[in-house]
N, C-alpha and C. Protein backbone atom coordinates (compact mmCIF):
# COMPACT_ATOMS: atom_id res chain seq x y z
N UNK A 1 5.28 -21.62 6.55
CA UNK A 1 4.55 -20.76 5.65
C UNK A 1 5.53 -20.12 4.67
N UNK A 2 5.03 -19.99 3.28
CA UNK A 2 6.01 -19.32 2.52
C UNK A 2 5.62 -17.75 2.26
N UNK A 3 6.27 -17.21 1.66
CA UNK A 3 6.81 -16.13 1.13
C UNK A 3 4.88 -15.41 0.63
N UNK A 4 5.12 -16.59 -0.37
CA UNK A 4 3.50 -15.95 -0.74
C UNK A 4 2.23 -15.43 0.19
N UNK A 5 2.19 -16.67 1.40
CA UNK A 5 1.23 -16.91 2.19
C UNK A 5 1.01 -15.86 2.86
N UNK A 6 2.41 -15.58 3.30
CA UNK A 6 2.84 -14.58 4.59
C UNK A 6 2.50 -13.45 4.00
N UNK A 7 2.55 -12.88 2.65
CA UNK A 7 1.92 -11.69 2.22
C UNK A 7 0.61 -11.82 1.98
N UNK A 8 -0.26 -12.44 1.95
CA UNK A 8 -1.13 -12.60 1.84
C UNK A 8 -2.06 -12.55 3.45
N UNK A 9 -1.32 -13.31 4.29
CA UNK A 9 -1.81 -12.73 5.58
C UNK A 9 -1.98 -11.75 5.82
N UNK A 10 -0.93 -10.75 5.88
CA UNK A 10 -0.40 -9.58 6.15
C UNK A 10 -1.67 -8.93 5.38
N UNK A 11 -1.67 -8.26 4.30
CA UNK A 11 -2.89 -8.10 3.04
C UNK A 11 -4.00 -8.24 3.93
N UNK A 12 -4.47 -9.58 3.68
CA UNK A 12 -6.07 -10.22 4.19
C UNK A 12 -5.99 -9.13 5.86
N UNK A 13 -4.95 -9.11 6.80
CA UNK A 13 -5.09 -8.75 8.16
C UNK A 13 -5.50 -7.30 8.06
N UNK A 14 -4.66 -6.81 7.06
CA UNK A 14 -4.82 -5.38 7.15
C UNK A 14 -5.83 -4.63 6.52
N UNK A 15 -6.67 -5.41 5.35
CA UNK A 15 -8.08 -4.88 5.10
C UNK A 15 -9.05 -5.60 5.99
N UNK A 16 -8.96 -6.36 6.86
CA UNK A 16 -9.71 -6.25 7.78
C UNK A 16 -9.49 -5.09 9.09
N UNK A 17 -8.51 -5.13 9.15
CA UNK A 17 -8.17 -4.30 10.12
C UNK A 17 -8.74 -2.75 9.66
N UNK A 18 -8.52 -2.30 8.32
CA UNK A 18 -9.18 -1.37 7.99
C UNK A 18 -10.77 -0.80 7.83
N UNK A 19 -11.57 -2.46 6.76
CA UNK A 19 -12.38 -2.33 7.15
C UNK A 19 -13.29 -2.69 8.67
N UNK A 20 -12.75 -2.77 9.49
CA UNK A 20 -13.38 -3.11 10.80
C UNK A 20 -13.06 -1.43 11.74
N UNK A 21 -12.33 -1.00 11.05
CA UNK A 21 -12.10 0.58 11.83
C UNK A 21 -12.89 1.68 11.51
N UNK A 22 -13.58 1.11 9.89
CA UNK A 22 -14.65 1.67 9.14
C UNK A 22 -15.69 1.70 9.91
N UNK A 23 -15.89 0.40 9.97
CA UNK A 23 -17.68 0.18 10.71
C UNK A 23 -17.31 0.67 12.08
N UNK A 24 -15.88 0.28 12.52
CA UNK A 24 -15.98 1.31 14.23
C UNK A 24 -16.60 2.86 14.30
N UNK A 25 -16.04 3.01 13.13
CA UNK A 25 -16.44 4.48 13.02
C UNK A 25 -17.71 5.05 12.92
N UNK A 26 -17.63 4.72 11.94
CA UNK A 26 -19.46 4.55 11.41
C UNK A 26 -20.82 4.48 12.71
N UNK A 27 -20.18 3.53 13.10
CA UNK A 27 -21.23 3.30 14.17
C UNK A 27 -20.98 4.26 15.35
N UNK A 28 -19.61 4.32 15.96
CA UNK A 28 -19.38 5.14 17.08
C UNK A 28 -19.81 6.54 16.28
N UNK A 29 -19.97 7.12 15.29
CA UNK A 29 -20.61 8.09 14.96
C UNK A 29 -21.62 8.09 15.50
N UNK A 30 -22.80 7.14 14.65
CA UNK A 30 -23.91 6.70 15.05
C UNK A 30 -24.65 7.28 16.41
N UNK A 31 -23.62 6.70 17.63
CA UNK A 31 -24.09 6.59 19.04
C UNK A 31 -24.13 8.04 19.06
N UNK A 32 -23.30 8.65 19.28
CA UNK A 32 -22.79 9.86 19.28
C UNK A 32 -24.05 10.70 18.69
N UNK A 33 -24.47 10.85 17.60
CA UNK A 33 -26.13 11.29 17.10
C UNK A 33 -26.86 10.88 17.74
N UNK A 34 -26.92 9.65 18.52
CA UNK A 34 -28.36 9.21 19.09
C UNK A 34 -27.86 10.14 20.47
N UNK A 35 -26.75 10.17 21.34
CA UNK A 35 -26.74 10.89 22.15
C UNK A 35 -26.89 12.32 22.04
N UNK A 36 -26.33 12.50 21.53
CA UNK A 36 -27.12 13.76 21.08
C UNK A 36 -28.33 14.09 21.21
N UNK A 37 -29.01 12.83 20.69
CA UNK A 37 -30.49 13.67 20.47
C UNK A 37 -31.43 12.93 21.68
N UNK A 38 -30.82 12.27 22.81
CA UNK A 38 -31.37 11.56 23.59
C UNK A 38 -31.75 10.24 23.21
N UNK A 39 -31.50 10.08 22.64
CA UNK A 39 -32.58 8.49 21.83
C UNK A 39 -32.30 7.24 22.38
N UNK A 40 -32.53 6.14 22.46
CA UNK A 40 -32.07 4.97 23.08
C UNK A 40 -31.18 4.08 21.81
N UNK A 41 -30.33 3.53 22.74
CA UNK A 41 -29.44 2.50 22.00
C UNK A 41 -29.79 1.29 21.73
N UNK A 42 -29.98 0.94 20.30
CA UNK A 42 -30.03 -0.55 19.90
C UNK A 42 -29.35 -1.75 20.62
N UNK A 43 -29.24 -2.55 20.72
CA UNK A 43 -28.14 -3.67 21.14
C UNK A 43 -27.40 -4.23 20.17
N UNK A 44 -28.55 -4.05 18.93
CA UNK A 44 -27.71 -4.43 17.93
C UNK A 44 -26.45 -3.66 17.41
N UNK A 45 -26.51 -2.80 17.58
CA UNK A 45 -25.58 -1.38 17.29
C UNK A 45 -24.23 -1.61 18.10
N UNK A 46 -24.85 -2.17 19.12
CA UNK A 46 -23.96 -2.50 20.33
C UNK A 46 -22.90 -3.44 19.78
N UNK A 47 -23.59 -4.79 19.68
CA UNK A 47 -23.13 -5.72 19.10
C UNK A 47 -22.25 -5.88 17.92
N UNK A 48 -22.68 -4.98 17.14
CA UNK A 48 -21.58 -4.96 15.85
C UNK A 48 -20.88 -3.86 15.97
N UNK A 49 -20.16 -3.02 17.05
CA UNK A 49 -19.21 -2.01 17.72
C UNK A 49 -18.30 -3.20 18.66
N UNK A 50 -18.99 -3.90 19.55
CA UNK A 50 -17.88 -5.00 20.37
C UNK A 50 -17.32 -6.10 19.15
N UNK A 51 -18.29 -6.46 17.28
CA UNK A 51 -17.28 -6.69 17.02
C UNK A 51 -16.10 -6.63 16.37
N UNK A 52 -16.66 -5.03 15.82
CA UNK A 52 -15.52 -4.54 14.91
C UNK A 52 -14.39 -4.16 16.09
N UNK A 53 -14.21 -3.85 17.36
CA UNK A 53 -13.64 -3.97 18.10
C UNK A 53 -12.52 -4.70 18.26
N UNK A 54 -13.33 -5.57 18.48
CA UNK A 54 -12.68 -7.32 18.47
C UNK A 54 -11.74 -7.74 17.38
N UNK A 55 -12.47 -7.48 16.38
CA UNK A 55 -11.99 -7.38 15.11
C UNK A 55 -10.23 -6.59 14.84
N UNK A 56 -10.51 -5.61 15.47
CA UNK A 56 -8.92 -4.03 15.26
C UNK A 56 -8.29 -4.81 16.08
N UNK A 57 -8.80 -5.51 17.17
CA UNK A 57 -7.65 -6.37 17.78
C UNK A 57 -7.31 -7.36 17.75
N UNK A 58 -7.76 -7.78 17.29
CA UNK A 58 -7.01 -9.50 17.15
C UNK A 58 -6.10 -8.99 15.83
N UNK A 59 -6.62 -8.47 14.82
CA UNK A 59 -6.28 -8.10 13.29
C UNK A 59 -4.52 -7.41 13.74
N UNK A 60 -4.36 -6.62 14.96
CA UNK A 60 -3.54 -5.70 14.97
C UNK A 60 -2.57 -7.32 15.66
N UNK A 61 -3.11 -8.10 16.62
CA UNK A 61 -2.11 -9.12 17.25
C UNK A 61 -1.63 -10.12 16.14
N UNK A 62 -2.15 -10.18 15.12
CA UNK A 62 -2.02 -11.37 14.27
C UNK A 62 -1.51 -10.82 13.04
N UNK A 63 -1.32 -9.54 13.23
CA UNK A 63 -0.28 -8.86 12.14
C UNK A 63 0.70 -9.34 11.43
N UNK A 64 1.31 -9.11 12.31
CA UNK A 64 2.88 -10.32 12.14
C UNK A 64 2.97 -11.02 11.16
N UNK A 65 3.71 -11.71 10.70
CA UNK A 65 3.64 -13.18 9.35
C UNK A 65 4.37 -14.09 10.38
N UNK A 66 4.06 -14.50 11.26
CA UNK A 66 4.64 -15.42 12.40
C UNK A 66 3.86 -16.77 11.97
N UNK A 67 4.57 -17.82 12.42
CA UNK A 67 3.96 -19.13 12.23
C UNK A 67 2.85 -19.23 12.77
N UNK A 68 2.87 -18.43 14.37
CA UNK A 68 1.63 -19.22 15.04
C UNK A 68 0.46 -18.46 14.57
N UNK A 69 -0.13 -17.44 13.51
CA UNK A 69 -0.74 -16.75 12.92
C UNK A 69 -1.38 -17.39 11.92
N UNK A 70 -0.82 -18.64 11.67
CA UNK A 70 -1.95 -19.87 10.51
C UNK A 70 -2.43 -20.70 11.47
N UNK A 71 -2.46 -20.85 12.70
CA UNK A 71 -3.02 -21.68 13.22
C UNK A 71 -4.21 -21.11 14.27
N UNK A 72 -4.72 -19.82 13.75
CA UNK A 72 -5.64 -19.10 14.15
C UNK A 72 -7.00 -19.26 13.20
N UNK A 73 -7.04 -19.80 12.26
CA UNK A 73 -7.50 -19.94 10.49
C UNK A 73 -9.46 -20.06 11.83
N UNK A 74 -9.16 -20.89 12.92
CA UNK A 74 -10.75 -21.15 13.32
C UNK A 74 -11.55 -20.19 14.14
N UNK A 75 -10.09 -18.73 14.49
CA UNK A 75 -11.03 -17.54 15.26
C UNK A 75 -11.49 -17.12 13.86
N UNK A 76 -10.74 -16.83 12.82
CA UNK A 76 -11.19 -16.34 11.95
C UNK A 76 -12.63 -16.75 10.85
N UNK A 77 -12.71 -18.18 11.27
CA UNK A 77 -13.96 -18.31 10.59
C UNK A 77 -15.32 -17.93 11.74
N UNK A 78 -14.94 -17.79 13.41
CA UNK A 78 -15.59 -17.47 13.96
C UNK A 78 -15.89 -16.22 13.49
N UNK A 79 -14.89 -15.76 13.71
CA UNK A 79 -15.23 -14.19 13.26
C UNK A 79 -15.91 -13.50 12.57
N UNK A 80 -15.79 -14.16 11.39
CA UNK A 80 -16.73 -14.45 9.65
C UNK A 80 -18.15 -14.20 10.16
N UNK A 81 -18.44 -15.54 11.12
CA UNK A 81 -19.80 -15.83 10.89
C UNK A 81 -20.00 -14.67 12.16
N UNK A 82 -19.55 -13.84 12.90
CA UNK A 82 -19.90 -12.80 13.86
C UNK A 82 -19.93 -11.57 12.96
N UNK A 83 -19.11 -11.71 12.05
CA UNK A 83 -19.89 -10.38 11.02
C UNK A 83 -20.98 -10.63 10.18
N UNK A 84 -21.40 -12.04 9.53
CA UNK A 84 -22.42 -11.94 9.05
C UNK A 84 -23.47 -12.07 10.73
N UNK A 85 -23.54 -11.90 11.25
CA UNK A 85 -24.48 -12.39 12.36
C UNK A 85 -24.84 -10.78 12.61
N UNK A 86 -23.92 -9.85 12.32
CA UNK A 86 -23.63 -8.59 12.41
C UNK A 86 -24.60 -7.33 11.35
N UNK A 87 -24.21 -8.34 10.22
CA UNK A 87 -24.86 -7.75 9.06
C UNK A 87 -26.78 -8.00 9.32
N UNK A 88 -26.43 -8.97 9.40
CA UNK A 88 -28.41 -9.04 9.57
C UNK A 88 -28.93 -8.97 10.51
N UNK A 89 -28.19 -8.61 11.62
CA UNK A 89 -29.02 -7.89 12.83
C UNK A 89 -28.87 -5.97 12.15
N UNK A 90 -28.14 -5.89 11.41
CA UNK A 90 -28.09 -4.49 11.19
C UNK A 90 -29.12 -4.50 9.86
N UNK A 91 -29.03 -5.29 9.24
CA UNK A 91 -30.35 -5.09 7.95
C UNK A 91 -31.51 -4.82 8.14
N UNK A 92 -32.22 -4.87 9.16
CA UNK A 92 -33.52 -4.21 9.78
C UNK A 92 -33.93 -2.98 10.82
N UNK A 93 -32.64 -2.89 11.05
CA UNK A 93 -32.66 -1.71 12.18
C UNK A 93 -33.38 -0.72 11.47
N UNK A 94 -34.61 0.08 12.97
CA UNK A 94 -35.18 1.00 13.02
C UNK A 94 -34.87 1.99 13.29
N UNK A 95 -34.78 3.51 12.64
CA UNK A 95 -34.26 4.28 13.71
C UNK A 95 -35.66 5.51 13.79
N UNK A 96 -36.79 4.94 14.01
CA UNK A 96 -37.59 6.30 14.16
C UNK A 96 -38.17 7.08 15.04
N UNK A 97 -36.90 6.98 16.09
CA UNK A 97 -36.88 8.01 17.36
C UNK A 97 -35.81 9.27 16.39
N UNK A 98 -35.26 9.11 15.06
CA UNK A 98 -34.47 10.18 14.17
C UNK A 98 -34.77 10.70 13.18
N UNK A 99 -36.29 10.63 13.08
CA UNK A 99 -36.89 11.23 11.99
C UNK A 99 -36.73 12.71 11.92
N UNK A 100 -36.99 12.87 12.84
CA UNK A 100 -36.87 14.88 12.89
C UNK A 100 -35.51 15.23 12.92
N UNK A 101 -34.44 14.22 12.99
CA UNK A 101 -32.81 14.85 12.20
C UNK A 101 -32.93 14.59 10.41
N UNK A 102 -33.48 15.64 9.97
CA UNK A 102 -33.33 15.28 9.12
C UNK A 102 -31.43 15.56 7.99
N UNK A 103 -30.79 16.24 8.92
CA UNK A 103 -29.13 16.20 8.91
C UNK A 103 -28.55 14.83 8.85
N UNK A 104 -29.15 13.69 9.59
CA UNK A 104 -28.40 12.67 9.31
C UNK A 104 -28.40 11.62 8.74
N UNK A 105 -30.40 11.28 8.30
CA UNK A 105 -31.14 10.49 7.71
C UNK A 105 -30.85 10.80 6.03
């Protein structure tokens, strides 16, 4: 790998790594309000928390500009399609056990 690539890994790793600490957040907020207010947990909610998860870690192991870090190229298209799989289980979510917060809606 050259010079270019390897910054470019590095780059690509670390706005994922960022944005995937986003949506950790975001969502572990989330739970945190529904506990609060008693409410029950989505799965879907679930699901896209195990994979921004997933996500801070592999992102943090594959940091590096190491050789064996291009030959990962097929978790990463897994990965891809586990965030869009992510996104449209989250594009319909209901939340109207939180109508009466109106603080967070």
């Amino acid at each position: 790998m050259g010079t270019p690539s390897k910054t470019a890994s590095v780059i690509s790793r670390l706005g994922a790594l960022f944005c995937a600490g986003i949506v950790l957040g975001i969502i572990s907020r989330f739970f945190r309000v529904v506990d609060l207010g008693n409410g029950p947990i989505n799965g879907r909610l679930v699901y896209a928390e195990v994979i921004a998860a997933m996500s801070i870690a592999f992102a943090i192991i594959l940091l590096p500009p190491l050789t064996y870090s291009f030959y990962f190229f097929p978790f990463d298209l897994i990965m891809f399609i586990c965030w869009m799989v992510a996104f449209g289980l989250l594009a319909n979510v209901r939340c109207s056990y939180l109508v009466s917060s109106s603080g967070y809606l």
